[in-house]
N, C-alpha and C. Protein backbone atom coordinates (compact mmCIF):
# COMPACT_ATOMS: atom_id res chain seq x y z
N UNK A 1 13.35 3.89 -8.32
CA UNK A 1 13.31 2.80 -9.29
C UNK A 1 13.21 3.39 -10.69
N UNK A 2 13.77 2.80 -11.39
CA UNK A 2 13.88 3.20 -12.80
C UNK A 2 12.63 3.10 -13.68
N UNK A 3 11.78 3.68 -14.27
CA UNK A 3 11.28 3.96 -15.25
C UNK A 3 9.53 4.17 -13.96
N UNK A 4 9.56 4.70 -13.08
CA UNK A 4 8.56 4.85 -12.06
C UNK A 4 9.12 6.61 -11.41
N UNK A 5 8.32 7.11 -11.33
CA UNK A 5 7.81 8.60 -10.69
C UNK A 5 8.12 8.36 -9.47
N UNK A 6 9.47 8.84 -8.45
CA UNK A 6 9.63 7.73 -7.12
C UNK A 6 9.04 8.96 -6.24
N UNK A 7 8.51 8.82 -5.30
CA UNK A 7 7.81 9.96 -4.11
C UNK A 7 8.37 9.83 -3.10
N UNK A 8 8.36 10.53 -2.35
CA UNK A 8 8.75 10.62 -0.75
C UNK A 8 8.13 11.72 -0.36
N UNK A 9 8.18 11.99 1.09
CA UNK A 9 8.06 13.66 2.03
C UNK A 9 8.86 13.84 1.97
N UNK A 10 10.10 13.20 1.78
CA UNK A 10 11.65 14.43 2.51
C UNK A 10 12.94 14.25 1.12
N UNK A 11 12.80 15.07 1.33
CA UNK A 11 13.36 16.30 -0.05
C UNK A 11 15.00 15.48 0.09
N UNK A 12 15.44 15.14 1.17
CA UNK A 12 16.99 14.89 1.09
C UNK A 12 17.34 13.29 0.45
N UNK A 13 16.24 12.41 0.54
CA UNK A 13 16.31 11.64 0.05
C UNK A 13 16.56 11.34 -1.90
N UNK A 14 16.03 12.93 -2.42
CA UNK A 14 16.45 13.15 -3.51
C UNK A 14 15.10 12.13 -4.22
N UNK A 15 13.97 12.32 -3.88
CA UNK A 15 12.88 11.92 -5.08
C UNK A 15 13.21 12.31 -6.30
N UNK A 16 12.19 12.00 -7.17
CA UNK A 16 11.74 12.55 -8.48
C UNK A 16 10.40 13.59 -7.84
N UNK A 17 9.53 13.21 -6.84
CA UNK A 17 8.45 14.22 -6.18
C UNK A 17 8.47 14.08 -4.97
N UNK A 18 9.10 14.98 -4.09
CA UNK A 18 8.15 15.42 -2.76
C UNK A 18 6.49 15.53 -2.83
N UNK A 19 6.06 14.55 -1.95
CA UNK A 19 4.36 14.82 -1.26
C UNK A 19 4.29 13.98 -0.21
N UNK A 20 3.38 14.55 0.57
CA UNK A 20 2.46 13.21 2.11
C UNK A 20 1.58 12.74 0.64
N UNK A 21 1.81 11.20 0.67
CA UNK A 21 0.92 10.30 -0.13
C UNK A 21 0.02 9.77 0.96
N UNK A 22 0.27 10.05 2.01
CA UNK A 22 -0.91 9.88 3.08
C UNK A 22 -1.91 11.02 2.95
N UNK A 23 -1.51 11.81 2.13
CA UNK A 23 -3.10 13.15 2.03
C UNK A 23 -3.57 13.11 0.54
N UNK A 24 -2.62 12.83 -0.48
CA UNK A 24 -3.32 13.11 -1.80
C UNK A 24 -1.57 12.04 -2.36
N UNK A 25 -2.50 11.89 -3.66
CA UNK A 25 -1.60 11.81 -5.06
C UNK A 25 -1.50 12.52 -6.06
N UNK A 26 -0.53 13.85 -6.27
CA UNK A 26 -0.69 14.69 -7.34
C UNK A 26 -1.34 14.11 -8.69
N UNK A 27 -1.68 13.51 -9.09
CA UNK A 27 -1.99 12.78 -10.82
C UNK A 27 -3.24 12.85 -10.50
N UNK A 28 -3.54 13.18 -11.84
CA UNK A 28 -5.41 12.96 -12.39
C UNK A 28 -5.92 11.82 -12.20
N UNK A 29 -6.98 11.65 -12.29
CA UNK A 29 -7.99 10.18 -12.52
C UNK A 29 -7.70 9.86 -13.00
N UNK A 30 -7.53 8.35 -13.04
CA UNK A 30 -7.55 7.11 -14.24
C UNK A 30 -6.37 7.60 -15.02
N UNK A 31 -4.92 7.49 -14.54
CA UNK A 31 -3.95 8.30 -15.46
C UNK A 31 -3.04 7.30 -14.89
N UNK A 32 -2.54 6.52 -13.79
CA UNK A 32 -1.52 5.90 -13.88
C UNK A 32 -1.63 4.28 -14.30
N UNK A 33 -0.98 3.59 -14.66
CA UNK A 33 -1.15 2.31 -14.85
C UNK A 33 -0.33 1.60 -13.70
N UNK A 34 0.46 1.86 -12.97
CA UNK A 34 0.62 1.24 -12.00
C UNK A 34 1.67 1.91 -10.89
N UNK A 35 1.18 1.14 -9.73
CA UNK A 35 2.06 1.81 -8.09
C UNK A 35 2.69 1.06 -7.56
N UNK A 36 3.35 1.11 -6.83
CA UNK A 36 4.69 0.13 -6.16
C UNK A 36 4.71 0.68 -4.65
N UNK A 37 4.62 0.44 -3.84
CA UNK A 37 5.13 0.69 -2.57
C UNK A 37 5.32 0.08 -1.85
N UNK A 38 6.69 0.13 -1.25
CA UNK A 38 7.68 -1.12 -0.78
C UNK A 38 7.96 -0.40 0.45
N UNK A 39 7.51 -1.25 1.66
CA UNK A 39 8.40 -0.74 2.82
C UNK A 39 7.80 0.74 3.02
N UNK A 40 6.88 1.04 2.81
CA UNK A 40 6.16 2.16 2.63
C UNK A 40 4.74 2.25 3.80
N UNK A 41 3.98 1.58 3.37
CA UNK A 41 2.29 1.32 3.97
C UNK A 41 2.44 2.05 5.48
N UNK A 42 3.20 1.13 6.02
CA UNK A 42 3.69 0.99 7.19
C UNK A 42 4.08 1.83 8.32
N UNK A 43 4.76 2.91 7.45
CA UNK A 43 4.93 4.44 8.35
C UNK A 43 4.05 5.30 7.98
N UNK A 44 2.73 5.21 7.76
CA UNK A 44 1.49 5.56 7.37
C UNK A 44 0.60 5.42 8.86
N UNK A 45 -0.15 6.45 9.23
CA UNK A 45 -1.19 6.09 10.54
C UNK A 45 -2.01 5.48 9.02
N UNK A 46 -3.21 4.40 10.51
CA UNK A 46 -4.01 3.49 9.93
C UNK A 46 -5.33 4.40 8.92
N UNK A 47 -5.39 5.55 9.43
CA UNK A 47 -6.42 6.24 8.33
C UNK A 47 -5.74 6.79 7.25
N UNK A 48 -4.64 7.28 7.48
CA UNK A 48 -3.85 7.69 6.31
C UNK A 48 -3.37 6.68 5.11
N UNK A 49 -3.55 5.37 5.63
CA UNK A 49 -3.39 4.09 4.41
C UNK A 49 -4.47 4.23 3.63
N UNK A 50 -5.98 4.29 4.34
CA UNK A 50 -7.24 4.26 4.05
C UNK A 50 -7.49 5.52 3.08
N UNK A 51 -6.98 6.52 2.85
CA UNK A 51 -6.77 7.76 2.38
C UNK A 51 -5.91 7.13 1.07
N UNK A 52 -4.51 6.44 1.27
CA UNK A 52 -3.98 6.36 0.48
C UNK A 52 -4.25 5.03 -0.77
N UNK A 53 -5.07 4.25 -0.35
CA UNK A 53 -5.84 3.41 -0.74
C UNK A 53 -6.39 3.97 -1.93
N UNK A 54 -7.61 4.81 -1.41
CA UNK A 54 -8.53 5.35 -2.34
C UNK A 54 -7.73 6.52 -2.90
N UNK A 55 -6.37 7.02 -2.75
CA UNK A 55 -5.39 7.72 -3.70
C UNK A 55 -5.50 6.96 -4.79
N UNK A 56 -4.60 5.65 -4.38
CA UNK A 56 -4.24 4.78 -5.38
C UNK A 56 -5.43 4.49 -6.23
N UNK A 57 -6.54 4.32 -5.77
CA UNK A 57 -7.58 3.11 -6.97
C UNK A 57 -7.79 4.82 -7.74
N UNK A 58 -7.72 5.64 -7.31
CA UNK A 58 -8.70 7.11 -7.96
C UNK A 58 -7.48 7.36 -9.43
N UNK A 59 -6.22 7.23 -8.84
CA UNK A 59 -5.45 7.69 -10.08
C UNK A 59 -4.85 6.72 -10.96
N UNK A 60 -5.63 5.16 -10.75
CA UNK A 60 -4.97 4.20 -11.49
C UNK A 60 -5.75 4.11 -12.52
N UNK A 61 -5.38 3.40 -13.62
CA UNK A 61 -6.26 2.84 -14.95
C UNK A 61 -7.64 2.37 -14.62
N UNK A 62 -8.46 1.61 -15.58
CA UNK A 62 -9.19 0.41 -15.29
C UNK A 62 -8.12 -0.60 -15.38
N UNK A 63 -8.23 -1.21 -14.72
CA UNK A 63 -7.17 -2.68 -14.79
C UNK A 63 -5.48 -2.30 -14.28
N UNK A 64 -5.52 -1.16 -14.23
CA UNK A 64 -4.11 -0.68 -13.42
C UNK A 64 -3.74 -1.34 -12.30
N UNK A 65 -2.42 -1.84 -12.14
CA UNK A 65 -1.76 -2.60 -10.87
C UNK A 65 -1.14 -1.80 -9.63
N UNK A 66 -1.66 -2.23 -8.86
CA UNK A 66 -0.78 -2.03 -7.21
C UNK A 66 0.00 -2.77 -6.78
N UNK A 67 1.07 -3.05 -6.57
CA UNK A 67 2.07 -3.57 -5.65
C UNK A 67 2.35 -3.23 -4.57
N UNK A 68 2.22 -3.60 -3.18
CA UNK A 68 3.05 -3.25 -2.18
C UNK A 68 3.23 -4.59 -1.49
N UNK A 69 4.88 -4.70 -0.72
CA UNK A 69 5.32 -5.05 0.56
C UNK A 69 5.26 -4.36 1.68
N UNK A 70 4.51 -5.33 2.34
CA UNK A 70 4.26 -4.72 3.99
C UNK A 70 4.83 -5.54 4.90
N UNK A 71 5.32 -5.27 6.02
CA UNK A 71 5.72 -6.05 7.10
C UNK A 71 4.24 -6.56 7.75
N UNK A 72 3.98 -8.05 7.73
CA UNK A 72 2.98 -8.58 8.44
C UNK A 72 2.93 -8.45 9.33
N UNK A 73 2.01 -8.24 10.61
CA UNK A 73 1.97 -8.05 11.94
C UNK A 73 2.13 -9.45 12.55
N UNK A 74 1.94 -10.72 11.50
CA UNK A 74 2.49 -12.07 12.18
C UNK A 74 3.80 -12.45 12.61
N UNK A 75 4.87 -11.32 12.09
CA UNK A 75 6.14 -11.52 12.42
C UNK A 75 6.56 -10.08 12.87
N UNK A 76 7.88 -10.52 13.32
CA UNK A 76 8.46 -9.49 14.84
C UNK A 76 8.79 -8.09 13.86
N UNK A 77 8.58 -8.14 12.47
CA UNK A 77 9.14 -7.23 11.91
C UNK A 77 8.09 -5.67 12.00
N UNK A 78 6.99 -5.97 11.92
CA UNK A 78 5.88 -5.04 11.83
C UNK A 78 6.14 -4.02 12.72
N UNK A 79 6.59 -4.38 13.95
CA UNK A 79 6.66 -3.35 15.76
C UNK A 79 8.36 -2.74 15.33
N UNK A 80 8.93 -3.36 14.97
CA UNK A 80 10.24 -3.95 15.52
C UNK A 80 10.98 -2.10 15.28
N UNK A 81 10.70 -1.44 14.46
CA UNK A 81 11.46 -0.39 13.79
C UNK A 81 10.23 0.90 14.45
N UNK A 82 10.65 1.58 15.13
CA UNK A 82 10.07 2.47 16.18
C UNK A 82 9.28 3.56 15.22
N UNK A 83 9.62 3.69 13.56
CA UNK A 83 8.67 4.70 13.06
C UNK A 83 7.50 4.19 12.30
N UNK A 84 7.25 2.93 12.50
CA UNK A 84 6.44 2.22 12.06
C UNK A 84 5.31 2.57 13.00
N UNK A 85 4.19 2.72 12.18
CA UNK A 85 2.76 3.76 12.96
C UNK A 85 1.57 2.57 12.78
N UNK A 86 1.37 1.53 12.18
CA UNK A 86 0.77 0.84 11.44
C UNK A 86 0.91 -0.57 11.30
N UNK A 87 0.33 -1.68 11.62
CA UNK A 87 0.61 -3.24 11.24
C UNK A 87 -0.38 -3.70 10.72
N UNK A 88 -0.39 -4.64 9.42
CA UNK A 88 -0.98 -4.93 8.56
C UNK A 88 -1.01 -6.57 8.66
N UNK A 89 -1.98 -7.29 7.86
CA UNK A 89 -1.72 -8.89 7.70
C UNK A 89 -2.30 -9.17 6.67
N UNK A 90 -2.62 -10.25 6.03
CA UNK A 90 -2.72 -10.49 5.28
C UNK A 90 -4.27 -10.66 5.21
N UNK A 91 -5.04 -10.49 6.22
CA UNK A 91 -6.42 -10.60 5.92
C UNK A 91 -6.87 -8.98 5.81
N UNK A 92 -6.49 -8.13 6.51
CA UNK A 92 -6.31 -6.42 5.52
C UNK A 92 -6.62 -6.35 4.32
N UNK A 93 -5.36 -7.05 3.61
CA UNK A 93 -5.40 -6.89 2.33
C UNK A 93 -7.09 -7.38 1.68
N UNK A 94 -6.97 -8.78 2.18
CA UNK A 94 -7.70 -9.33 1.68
C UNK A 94 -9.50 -8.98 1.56
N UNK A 95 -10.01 -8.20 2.89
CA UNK A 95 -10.51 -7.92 3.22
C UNK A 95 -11.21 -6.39 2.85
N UNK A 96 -10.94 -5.57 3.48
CA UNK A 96 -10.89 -4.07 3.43
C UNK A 96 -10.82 -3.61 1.73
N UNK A 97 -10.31 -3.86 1.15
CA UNK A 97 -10.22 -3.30 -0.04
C UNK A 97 -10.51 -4.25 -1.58
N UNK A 98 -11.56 -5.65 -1.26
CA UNK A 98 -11.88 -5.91 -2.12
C UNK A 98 -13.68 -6.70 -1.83
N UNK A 99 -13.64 -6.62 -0.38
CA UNK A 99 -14.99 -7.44 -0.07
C UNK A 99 -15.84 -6.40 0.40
N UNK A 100 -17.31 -6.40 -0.76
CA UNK A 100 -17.57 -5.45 -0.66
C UNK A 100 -18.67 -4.77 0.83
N UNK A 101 -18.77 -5.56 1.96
CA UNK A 101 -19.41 -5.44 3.32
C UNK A 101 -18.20 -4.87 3.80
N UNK A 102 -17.21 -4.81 3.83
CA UNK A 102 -16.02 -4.05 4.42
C UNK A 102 -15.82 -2.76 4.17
N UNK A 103 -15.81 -3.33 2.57
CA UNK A 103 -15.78 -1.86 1.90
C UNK A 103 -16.80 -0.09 2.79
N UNK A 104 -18.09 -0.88 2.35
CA UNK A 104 -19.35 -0.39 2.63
C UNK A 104 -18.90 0.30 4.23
N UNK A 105 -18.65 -0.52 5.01
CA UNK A 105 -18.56 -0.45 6.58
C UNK A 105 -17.67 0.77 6.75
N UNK A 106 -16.43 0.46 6.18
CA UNK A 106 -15.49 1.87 6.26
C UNK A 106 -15.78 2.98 5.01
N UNK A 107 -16.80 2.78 4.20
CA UNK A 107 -16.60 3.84 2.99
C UNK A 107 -15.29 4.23 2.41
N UNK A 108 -14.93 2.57 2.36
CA UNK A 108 -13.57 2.72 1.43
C UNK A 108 -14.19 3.01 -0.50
N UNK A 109 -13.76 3.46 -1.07
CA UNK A 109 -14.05 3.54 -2.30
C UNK A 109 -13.28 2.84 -3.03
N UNK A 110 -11.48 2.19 -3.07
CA UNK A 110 -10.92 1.89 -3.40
C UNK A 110 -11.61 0.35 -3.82
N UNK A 111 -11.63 -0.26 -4.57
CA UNK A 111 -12.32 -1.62 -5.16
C UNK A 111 -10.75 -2.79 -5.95
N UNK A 112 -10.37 -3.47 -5.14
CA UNK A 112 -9.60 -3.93 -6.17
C UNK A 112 -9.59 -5.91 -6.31
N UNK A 113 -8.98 -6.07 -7.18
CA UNK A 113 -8.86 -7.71 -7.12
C UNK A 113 -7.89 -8.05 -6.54
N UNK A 114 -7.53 -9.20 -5.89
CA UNK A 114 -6.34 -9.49 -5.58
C UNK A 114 -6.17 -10.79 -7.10
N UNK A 115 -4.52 -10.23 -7.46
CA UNK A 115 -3.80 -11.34 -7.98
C UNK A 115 -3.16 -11.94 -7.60
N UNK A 116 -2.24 -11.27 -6.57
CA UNK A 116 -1.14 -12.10 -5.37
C UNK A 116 -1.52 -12.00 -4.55
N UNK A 117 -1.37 -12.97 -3.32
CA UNK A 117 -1.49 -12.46 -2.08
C UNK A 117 -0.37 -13.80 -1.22
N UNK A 118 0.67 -12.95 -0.78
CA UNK A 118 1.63 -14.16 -0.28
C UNK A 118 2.57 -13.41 0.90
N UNK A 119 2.74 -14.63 1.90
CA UNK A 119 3.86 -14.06 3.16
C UNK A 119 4.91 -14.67 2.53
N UNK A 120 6.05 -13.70 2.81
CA UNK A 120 7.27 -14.34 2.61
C UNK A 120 8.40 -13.96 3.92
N UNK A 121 9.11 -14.88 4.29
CA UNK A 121 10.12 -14.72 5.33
C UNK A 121 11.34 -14.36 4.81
N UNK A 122 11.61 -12.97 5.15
CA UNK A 122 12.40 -11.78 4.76
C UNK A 122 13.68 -12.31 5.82
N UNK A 123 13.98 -12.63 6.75
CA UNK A 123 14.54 -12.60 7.50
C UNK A 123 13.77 -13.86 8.45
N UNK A 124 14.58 -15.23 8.39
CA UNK A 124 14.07 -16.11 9.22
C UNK A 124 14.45 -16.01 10.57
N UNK A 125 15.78 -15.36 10.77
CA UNK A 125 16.38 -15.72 12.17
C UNK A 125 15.91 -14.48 12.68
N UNK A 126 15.70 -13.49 12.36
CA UNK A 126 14.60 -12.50 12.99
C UNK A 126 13.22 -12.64 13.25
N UNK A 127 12.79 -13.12 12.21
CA UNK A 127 11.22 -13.56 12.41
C UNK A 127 10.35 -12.29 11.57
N UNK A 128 11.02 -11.93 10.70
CA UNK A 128 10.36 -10.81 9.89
C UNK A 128 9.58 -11.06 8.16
N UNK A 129 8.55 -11.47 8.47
CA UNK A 129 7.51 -11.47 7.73
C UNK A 129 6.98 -10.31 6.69
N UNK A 130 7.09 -10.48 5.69
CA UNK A 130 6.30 -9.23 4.93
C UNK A 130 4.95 -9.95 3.50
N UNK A 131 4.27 -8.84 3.67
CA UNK A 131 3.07 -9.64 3.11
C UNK A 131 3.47 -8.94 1.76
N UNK A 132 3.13 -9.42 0.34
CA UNK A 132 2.78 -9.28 -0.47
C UNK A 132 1.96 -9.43 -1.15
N UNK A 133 1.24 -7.96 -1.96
CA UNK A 133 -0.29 -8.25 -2.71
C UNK A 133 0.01 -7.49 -3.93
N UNK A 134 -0.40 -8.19 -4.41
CA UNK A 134 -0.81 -7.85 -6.12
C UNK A 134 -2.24 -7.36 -6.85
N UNK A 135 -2.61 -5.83 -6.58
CA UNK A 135 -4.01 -5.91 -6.83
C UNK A 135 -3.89 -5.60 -8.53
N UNK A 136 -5.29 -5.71 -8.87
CA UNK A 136 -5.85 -4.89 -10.30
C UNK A 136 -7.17 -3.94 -9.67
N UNK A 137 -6.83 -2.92 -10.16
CA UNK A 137 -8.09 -1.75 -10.02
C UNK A 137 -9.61 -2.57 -10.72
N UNK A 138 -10.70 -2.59 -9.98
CA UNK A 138 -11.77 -2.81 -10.75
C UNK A 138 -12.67 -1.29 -11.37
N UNK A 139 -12.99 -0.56 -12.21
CA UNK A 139 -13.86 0.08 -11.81
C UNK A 139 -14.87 0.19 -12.98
């Protein structure tokens, strides 16, 4: 995407950076103002999101934005694609990374608000669901 730092693991895809964003985010603290990951979360194991979570809140602003689309686990889309490691819903979002007894429970550090939080049907005659959230970093 244009005017965004694009990442991947595999080099043939032709990033702007090779890294596992499931282990780290090259950038300093409090240095980006915002993340995007689309179609991404998803081929992540479930601790490696949790990792990449607290990537994201560690190298965003105060008030810095997250974006991601995820395939909801309410629709056939989440299973459906065999490298998919991970299914998400919309109470995840909602949950895990902004209420803070969740937080606490997993020693997530990541803290954020939700601004969006919406399913949209990507594909009706498939049945493929993807969640969208809109956080802001609190810190």
């Amino acid at each position: 995407m244009n005017g965004f730092i694009n990442i991947d693991n595999r080099k043939e895809v032709n990033p702007d950076l090779v890294c596992d964003v499931g282990k780290y985010l090259p950038f300093k603290d409090n240095s980006v103002d915002e993340v995007m990951a689309i179609d991404l979360i998803e081929h992540l194991e479930r601790h490696e999101v949790l990792t990449l979570m607290n990537e994201i809140y560690r190298v965003l602003k105060p008030h810095g934005k997250f974006y991601h689309r995820t395939p909801s686990d309410e629709g056939r889309g989440a299973w459906m694609d065999p490298h998919h490691k991970s299914a998400w819903n919309q109470n995840t979002w909602r949950f895990y990374f902004t209420h803070p007894a969740y937080r606490d429970l997993y020693g997530t550090v990541a803290n954020f608000k939700i601004l969006q939080l919406f399913d949209e049907w990507t594909d009706k005659e498939n049945k493929i669901l993807h969640t969208h959230c809109l956080y802001e970093a609190i810190k």
